[in-house]
C-alpha atoms as a PDB file:
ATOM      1  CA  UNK A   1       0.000   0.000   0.000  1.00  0.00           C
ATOM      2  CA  UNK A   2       0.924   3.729  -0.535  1.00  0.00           C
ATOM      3  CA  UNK A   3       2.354   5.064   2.698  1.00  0.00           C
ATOM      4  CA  UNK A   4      -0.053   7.368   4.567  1.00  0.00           C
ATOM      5  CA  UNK A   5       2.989   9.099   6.351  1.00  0.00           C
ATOM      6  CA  UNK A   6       6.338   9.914   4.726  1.00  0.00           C
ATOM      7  CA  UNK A   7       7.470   9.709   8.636  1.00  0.00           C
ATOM      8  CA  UNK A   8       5.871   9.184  12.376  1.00  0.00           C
ATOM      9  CA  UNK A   9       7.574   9.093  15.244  1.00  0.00           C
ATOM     10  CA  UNK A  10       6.326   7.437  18.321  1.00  0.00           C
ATOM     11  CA  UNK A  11       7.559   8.681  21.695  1.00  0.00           C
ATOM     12  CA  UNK A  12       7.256   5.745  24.409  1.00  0.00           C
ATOM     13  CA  UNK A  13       7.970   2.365  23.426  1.00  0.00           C
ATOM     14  CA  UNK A  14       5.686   0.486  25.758  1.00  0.00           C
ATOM     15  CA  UNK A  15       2.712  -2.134  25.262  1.00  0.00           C
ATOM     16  CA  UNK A  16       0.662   0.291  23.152  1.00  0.00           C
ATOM     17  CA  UNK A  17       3.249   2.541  21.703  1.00  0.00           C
ATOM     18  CA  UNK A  18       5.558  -0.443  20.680  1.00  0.00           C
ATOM     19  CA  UNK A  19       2.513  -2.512  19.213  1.00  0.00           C
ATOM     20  CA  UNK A  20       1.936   0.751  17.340  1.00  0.00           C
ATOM     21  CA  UNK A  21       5.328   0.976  15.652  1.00  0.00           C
ATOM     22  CA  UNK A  22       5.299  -2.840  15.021  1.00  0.00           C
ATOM     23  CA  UNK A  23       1.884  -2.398  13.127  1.00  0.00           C
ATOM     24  CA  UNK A  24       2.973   0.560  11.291  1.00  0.00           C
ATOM     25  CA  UNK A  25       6.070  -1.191  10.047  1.00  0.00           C
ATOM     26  CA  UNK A  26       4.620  -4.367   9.120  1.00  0.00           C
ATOM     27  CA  UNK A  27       1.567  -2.538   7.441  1.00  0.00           C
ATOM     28  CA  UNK A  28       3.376   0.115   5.094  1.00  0.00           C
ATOM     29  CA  UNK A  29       1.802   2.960   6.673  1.00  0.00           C
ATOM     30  CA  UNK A  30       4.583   4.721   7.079  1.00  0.00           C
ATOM     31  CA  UNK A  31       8.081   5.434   5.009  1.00  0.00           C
ATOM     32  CA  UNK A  32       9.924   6.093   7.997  1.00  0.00           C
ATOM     33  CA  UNK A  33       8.777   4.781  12.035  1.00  0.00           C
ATOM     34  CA  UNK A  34      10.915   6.407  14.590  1.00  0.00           C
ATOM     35  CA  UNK A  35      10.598   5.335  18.404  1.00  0.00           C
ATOM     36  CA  UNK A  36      11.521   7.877  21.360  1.00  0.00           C
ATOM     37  CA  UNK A  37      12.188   6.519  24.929  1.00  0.00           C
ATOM     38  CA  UNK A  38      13.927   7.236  27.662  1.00  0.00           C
ATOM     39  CA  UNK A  39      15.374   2.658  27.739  1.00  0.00           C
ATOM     40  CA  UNK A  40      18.457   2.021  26.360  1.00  0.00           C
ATOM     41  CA  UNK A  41      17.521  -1.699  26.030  1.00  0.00           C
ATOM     42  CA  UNK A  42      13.893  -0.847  24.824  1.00  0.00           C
ATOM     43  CA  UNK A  43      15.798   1.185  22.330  1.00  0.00           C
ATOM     44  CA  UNK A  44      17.604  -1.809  21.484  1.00  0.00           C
ATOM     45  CA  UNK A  45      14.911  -4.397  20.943  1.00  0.00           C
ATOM     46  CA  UNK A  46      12.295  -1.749  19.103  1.00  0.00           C
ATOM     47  CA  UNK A  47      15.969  -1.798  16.431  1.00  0.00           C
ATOM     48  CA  UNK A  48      16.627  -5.379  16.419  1.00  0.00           C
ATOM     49  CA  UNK A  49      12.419  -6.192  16.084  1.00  0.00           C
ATOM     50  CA  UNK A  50      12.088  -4.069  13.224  1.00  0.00           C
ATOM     51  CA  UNK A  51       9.405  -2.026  14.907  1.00  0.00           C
ATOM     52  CA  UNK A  52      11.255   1.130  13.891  1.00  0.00           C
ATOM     53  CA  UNK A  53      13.661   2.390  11.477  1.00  0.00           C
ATOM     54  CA  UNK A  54      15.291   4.978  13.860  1.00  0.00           C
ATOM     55  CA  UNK A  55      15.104   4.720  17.545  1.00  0.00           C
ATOM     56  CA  UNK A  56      16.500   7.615  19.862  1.00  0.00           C
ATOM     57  CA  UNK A  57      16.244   9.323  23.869  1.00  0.00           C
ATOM     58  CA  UNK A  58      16.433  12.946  21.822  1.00  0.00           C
ATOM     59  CA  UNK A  59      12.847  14.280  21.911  1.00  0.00           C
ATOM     60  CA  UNK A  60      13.872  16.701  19.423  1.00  0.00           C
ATOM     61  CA  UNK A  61      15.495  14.814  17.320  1.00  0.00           C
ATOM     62  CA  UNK A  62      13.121  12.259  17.543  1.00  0.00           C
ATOM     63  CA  UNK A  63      10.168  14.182  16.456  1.00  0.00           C
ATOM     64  CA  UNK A  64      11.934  16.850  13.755  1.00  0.00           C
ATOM     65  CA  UNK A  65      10.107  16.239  10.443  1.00  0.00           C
ATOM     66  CA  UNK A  66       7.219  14.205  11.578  1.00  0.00           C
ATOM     67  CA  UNK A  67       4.094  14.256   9.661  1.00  0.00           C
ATOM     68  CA  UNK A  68       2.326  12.304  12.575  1.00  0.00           C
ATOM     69  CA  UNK A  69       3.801  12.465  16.164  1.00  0.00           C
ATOM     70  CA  UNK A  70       2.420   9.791  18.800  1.00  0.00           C
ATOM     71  CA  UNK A  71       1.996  10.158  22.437  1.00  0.00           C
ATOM     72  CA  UNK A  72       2.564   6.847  23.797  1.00  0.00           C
ATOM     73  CA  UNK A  73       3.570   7.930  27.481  1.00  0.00           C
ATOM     74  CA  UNK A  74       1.151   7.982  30.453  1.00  0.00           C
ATOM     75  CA  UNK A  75      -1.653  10.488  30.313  1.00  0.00           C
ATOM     76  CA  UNK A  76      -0.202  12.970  33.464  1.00  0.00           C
ATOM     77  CA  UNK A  77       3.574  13.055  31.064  1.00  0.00           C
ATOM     78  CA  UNK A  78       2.228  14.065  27.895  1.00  0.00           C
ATOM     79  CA  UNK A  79       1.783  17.666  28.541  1.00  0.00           C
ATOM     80  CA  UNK A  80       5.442  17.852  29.296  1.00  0.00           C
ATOM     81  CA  UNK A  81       6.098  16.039  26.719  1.00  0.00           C
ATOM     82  CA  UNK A  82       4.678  18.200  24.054  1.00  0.00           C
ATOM     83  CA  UNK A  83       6.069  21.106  25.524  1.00  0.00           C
ATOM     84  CA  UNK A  84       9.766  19.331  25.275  1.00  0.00           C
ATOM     85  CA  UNK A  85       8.793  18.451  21.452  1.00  0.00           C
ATOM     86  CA  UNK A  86       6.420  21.684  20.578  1.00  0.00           C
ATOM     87  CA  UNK A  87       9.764  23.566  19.249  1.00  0.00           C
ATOM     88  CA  UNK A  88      11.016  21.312  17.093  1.00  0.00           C
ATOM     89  CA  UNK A  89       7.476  20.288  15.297  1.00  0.00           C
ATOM     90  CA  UNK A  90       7.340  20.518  11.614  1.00  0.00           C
ATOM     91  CA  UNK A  91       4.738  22.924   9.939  1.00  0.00           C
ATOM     92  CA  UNK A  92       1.850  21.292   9.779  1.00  0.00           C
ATOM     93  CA  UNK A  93       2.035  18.773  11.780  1.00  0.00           C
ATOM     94  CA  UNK A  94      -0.363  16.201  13.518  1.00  0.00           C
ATOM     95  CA  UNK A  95      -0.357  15.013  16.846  1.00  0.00           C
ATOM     96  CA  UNK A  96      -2.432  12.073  18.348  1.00  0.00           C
ATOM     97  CA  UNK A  97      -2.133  10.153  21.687  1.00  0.00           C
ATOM     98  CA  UNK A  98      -3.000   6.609  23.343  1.00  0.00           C
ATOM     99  CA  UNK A  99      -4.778   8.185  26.320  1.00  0.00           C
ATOM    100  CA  UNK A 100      -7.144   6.500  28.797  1.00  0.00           C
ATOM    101  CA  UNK A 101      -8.409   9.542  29.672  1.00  0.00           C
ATOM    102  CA  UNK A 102      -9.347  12.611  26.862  1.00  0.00           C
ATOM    103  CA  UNK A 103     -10.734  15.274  28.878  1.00  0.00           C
ATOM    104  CA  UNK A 104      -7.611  16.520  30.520  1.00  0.00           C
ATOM    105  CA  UNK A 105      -5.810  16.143  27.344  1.00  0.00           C
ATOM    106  CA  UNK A 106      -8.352  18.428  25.097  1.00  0.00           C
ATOM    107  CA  UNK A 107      -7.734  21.128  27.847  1.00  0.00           C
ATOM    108  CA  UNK A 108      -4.548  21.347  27.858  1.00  0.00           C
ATOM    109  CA  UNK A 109      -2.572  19.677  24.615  1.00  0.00           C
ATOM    110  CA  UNK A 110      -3.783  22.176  21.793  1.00  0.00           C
ATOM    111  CA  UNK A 111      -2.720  25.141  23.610  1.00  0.00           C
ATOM    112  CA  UNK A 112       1.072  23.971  23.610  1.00  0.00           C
ATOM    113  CA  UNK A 113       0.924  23.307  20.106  1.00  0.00           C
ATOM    114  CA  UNK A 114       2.920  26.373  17.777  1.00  0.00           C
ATOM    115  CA  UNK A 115       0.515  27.672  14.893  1.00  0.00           C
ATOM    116  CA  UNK A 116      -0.307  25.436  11.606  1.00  0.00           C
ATOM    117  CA  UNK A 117      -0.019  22.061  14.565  1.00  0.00           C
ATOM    118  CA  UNK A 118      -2.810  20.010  15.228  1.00  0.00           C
ATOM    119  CA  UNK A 119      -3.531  18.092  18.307  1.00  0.00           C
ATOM    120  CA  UNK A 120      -6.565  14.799  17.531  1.00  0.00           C
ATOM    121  CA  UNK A 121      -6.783  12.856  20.543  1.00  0.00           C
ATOM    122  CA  UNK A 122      -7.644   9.054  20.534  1.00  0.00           C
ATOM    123  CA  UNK A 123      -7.768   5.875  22.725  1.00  0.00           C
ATOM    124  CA  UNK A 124      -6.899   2.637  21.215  1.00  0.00           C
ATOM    125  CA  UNK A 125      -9.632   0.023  23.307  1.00  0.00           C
ATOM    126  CA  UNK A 126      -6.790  -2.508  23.477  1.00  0.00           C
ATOM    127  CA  UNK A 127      -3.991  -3.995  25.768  1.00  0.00           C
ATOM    128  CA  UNK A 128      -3.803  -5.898  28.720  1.00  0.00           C
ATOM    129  CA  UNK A 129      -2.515  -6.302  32.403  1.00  0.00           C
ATOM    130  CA  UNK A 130       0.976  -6.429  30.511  1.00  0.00           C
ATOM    131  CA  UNK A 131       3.133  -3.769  29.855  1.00  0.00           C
ATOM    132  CA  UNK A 132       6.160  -3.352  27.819  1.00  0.00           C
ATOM    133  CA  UNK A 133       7.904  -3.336  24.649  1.00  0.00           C
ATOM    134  CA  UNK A 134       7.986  -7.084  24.989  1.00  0.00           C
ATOM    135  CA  UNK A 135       4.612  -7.147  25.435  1.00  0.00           C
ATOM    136  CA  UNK A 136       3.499  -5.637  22.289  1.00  0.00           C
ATOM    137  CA  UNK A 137       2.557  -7.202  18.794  1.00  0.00           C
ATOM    138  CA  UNK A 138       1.655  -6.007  15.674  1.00  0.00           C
ATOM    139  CA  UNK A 139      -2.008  -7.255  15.601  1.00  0.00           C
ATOM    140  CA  UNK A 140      -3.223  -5.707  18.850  1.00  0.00           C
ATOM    141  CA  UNK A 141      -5.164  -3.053  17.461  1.00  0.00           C
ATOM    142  CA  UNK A 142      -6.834  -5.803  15.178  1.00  0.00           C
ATOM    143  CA  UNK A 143     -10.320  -5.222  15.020  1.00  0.00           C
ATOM    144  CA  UNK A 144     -10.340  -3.095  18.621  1.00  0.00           C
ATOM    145  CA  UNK A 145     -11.860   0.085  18.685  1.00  0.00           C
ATOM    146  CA  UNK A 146     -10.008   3.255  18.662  1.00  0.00           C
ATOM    147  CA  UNK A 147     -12.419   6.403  19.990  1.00  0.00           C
ATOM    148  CA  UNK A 148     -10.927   9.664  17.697  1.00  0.00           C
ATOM    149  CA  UNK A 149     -11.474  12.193  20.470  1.00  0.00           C
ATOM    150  CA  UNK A 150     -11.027  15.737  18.350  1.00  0.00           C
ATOM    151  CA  UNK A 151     -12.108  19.266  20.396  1.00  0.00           C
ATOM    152  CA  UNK A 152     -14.876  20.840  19.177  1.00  0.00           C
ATOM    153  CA  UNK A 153     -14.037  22.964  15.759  1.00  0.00           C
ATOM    154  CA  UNK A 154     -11.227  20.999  14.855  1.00  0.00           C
ATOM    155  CA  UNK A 155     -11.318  20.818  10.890  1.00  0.00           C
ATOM    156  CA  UNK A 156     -12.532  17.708   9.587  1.00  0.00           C
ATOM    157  CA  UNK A 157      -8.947  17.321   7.632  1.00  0.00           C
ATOM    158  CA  UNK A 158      -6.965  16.304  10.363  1.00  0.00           C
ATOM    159  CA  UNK A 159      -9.447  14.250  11.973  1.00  0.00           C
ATOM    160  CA  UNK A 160     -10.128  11.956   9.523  1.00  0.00           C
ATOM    161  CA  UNK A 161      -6.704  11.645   8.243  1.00  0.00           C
ATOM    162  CA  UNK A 162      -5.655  10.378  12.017  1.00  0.00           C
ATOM    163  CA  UNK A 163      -8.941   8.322  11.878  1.00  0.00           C
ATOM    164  CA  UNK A 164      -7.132   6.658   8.896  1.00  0.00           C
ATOM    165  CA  UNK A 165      -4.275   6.005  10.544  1.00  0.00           C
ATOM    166  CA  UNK A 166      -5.679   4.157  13.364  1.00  0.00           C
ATOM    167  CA  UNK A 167      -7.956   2.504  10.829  1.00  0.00           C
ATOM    168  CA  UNK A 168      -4.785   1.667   9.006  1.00  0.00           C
ATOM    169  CA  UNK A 169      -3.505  -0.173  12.127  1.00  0.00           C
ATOM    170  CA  UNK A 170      -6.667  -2.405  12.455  1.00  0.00           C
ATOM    171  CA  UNK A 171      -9.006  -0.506  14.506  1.00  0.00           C
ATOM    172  CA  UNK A 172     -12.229   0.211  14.217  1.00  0.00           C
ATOM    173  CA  UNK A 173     -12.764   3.832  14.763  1.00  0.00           C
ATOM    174  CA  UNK A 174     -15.211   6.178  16.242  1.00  0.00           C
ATOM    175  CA  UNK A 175     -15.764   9.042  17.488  1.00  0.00           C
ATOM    176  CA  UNK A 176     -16.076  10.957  20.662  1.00  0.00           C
ATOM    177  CA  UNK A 177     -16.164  14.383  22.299  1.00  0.00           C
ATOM    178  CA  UNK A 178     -13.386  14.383  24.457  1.00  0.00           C
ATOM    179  CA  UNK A 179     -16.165  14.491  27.412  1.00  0.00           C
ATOM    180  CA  UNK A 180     -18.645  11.932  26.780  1.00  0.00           C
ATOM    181  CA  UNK A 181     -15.692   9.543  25.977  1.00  0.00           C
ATOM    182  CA  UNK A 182     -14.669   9.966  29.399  1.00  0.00           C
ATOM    183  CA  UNK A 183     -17.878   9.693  31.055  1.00  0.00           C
ATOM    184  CA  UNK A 184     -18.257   6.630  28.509  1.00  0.00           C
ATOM    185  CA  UNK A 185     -15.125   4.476  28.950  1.00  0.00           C
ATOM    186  CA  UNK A 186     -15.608   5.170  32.721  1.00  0.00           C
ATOM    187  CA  UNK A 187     -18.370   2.920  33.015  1.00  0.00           C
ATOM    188  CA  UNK A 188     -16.757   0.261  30.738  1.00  0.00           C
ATOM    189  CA  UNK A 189     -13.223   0.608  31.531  1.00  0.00           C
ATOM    190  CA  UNK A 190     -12.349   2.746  34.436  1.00  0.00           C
ATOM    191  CA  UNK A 191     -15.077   1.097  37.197  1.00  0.00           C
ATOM    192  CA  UNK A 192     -14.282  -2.448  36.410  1.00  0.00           C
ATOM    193  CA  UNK A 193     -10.365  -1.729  37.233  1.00  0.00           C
ATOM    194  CA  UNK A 194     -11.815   0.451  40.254  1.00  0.00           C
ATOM    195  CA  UNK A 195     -13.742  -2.783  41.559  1.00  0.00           C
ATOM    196  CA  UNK A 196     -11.412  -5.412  40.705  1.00  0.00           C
ATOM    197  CA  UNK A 197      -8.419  -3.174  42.535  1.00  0.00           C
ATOM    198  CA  UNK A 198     -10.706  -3.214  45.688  1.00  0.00           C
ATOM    199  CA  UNK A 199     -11.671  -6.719  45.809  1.00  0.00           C
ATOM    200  CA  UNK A 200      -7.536  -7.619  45.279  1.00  0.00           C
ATOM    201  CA  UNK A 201      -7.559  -5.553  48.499  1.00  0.00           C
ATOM    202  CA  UNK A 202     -10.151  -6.931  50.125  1.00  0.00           C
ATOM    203  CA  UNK A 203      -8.377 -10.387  49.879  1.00  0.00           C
ATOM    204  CA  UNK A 204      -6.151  -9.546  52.442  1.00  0.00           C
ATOM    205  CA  UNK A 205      -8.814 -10.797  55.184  1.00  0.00           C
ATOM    206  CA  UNK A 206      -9.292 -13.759  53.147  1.00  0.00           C
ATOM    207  CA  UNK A 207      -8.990 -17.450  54.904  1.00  0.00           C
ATOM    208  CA  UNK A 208      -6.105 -18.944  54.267  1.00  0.00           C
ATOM    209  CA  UNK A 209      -6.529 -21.323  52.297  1.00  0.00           C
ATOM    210  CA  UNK A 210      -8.515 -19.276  49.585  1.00  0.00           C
ATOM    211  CA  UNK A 211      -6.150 -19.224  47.288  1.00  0.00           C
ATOM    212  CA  UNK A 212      -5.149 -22.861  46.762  1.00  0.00           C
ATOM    213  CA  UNK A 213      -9.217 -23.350  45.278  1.00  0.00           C
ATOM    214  CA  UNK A 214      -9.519 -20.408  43.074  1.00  0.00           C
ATOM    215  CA  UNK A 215     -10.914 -21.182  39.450  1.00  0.00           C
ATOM    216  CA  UNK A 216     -11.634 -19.911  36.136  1.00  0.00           C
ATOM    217  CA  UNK A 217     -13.866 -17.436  37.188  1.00  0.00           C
ATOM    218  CA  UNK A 218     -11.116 -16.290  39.618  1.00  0.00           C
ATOM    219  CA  UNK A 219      -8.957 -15.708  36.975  1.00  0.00           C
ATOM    220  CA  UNK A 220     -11.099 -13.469  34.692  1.00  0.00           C
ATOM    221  CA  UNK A 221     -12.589 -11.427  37.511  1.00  0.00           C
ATOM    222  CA  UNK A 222      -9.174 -10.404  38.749  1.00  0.00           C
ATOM    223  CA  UNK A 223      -7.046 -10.344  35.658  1.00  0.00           C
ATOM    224  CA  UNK A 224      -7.097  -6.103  35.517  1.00  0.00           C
ATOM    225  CA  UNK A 225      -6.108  -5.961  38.721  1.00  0.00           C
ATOM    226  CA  UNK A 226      -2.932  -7.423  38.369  1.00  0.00           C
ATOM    227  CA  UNK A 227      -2.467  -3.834  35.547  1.00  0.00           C
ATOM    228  CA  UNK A 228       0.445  -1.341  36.066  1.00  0.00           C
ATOM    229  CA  UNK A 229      -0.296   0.715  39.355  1.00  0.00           C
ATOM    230  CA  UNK A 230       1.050   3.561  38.041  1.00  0.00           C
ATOM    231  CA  UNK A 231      -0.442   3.347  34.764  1.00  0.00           C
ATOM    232  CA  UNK A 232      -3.798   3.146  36.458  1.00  0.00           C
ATOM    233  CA  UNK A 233      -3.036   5.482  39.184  1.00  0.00           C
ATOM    234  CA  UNK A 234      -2.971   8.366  36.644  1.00  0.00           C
ATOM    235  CA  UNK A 235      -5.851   7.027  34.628  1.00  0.00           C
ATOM    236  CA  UNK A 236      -8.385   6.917  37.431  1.00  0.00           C
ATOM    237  CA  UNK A 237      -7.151   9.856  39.065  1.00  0.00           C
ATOM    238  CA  UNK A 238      -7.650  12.053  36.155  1.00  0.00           C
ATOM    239  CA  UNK A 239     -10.971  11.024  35.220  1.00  0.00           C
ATOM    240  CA  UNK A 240     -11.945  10.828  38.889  1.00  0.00           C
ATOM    241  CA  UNK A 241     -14.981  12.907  38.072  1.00  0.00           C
ATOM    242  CA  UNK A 242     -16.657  10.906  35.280  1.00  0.00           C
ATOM    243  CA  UNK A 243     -16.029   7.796  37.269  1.00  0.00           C
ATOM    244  CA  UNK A 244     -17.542   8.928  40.733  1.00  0.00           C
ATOM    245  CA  UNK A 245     -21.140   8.762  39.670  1.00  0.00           C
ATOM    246  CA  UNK A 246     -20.705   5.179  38.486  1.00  0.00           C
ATOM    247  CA  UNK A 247     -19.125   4.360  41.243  1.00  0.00           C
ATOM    248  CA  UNK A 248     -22.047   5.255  43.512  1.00  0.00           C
ATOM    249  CA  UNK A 249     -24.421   3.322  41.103  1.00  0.00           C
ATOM    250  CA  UNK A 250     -22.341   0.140  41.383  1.00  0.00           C
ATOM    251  CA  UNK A 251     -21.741   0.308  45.266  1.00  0.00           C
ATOM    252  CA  UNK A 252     -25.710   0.483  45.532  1.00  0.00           C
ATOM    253  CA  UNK A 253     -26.450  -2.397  43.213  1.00  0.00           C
ATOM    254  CA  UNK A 254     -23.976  -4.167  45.646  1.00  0.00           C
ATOM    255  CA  UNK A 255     -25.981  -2.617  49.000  1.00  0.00           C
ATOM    256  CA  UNK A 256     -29.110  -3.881  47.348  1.00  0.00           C
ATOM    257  CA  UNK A 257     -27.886  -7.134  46.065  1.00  0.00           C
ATOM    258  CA  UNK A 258     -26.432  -7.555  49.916  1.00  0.00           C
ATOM    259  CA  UNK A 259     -29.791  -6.625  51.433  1.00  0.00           C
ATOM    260  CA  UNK A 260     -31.801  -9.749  48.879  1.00  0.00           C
ATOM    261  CA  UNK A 261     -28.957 -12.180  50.293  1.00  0.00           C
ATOM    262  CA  UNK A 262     -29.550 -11.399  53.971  1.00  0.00           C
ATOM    263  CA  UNK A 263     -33.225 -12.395  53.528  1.00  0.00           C
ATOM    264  CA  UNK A 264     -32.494 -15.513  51.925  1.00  0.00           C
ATOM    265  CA  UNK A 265     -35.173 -14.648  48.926  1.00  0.00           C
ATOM    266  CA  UNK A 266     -33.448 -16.498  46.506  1.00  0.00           C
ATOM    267  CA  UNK A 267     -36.426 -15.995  43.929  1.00  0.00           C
ATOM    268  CA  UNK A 268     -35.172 -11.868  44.282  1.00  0.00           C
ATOM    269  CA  UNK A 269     -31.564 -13.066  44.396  1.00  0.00           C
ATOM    270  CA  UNK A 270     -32.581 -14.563  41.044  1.00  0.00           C
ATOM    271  CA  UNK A 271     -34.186 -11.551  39.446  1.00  0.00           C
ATOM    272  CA  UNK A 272     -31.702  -9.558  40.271  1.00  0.00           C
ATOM    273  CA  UNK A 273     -28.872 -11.545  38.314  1.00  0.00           C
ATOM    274  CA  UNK A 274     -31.219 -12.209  35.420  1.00  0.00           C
ATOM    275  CA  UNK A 275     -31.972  -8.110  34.888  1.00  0.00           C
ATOM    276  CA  UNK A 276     -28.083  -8.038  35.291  1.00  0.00           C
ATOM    277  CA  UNK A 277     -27.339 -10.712  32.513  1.00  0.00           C
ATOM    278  CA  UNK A 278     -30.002  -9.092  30.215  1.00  0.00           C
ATOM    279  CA  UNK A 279     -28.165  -5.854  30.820  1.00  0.00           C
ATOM    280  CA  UNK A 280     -25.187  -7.283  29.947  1.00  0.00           C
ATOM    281  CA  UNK A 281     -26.626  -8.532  26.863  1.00  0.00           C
ATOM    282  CA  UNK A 282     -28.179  -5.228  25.862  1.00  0.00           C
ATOM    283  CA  UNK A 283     -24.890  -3.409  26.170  1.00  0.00           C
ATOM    284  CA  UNK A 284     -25.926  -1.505  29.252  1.00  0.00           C
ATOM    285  CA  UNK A 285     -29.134   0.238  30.124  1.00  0.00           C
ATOM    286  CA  UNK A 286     -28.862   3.090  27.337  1.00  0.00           C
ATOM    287  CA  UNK A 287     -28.934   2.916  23.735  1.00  0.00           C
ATOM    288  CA  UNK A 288     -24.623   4.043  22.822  1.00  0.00           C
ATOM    289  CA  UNK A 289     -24.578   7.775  22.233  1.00  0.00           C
ATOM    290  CA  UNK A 290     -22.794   6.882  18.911  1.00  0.00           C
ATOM    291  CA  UNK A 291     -21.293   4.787  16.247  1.00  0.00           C
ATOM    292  CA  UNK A 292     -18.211   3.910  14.354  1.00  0.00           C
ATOM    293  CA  UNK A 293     -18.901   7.551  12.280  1.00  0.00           C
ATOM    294  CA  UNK A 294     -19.471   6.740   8.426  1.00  0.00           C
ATOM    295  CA  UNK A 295     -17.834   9.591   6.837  1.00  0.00           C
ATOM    296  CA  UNK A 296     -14.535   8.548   9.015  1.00  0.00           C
ATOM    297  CA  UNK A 297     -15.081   4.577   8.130  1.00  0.00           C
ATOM    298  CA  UNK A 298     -15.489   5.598   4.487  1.00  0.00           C
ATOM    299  CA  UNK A 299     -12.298   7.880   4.786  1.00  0.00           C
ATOM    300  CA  UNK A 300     -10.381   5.658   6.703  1.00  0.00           C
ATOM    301  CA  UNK A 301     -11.022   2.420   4.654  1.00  0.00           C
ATOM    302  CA  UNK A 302     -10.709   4.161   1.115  1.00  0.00           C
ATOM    303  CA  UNK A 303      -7.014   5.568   2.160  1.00  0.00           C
ATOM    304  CA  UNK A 304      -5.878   2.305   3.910  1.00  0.00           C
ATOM    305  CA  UNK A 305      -6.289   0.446   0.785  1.00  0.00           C
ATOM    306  CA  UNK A 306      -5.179   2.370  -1.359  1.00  0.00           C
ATOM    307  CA  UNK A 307      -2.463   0.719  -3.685  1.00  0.00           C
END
């Protein structure tokens, strides 16, 4: 395929950032990958696993002449970043991030930017309780969504041509104001980390012997709490206020699901878990405030292909 970027640059080689370049190299989307981080022996592998063609610890260096630059690092470092890299930004220039969190980021990325720069902020659905350049792989954005978070009045140019790149890695995009994808990936995201942090805590006072008979459903429940703490930290930190009204909501389902298993009504005990399951199945309660957007998809999927 034709290159979408003559040359990207991706600063932080982590799970997401790594599986980024590897994807980009292995799909043609770009003439030239460069990775940025601060690991010598990240630097190293991203080199020797063809994820990149030049790999550096030089922000400016790293990002001079990028069509595309990439925020891989955590959401509270990317501000700082920026302002390291702002300088040294071609004209023109695009600049999209990994970010749990978009809120934050819409406040306060743009305005570092120098004139004719454009700041389109994303989040790439995908990972795992991994984390690391070793960790990543070039398929992980394979069929996950990717939310394009642009602020309001951002010209449709940009948008869609990040939307393409994202789309070119795999993902299926949508899109997002920067607040309603917060309040969003709070309740599917955010809250289940929240919940499976505190039960891992909770298993402190456990019996003894708990452990040695845990099962499957173990496993799955607790998987995401076993995620980078400071990863998380940040994430559920900054979006503390979209996540606190969910929060309540889910503690009182528990209260009330407590207050059916004291009387020993297991015909209420029943209904209760069958409205959950249907919930489940209906996606949640409400009807999704969006879609994958069709002028984007169209976009995205006629430059992608595109021989």
């Amino acid at each position: 395929m034709t290159p979408l970027f003559d040359r990207i640059t991706i600063v932080g080689l982590g799970l997401l950032g790594g599986s980024i370049a590897l994807a980009a190299k292995s799909r043609g989307i770009a003439t030239t990958v460069v990775g940025v981080t601060r690991r010598p022996e990240t630097l190293t592998a991203a080199v020797r696993d063809g994820a990149v063609d030049l790999a550096g610890s030089d922000l400016a260096e790293g990002v001079r002449g990028a069509e595309l630059v990439v925020l891989g690092t955590p959401v509270f470092a990317m501000a700082e970043v920026l302002r390291k890299t702002a300088p040294h930004l071609r004209e023109g220039a695009l600049v999209t991030d990994v970010g749990s969190v978009k809120g934050i980021l819409a406040e306060t990325l743009p305005g570092i930017l120098p004139a004719g720069a454009t700041y389109v902020g994303a989040h790439p659905m995908a990972g795992s309780h991994h984390s690391g350049f070793s960790h990543a792989t070039s398929d992980l954005f394979e069929d996950a969504a990717c939310i394009v978070s642009p602020i309001p009045g951002t010209p449709r140019a940009p948008v869609e041509r990040v939307a393409a790149f994202w789309s070119a890695l795999g993902a299926r995009v949508l899109e997002r104001d920067p607040t309603v994808h917060d309040a969003e990936v709070g309740w599917v995201s955010h809250v289940p980390h929240v919940i499976a942090f505190a039960f891992a805590q909770a298993l402190g006072v456990s019996p003894p012997g708990a452990s040695e008979v845990r099962g499957s459903g173990f496993r799955d429940f607790t998987r995401i709490a076993l995620s980078d703490p400071d990863l998380w930290a940040d994430i559920l930190v900054s979006n503390r206020k979209a996540i606190a009204g969910p929060l309540q909501e889910v503690c009182e389902q528990i209260t009330a699901l407590g207050r059916i298993l004291e009387t020993g009504d297991a015909e209420a005990a029943e209904q209760f878990i069958t409205a959950a399951r249907d919930n489940l199945g209906r996606g949640g309660n409400h009807a999704q405030s969006g879609g994958a957007i069709p002028e984007i998809q169209a976009v995205s999927k006629k430059t992608a292909t595109k021989e």
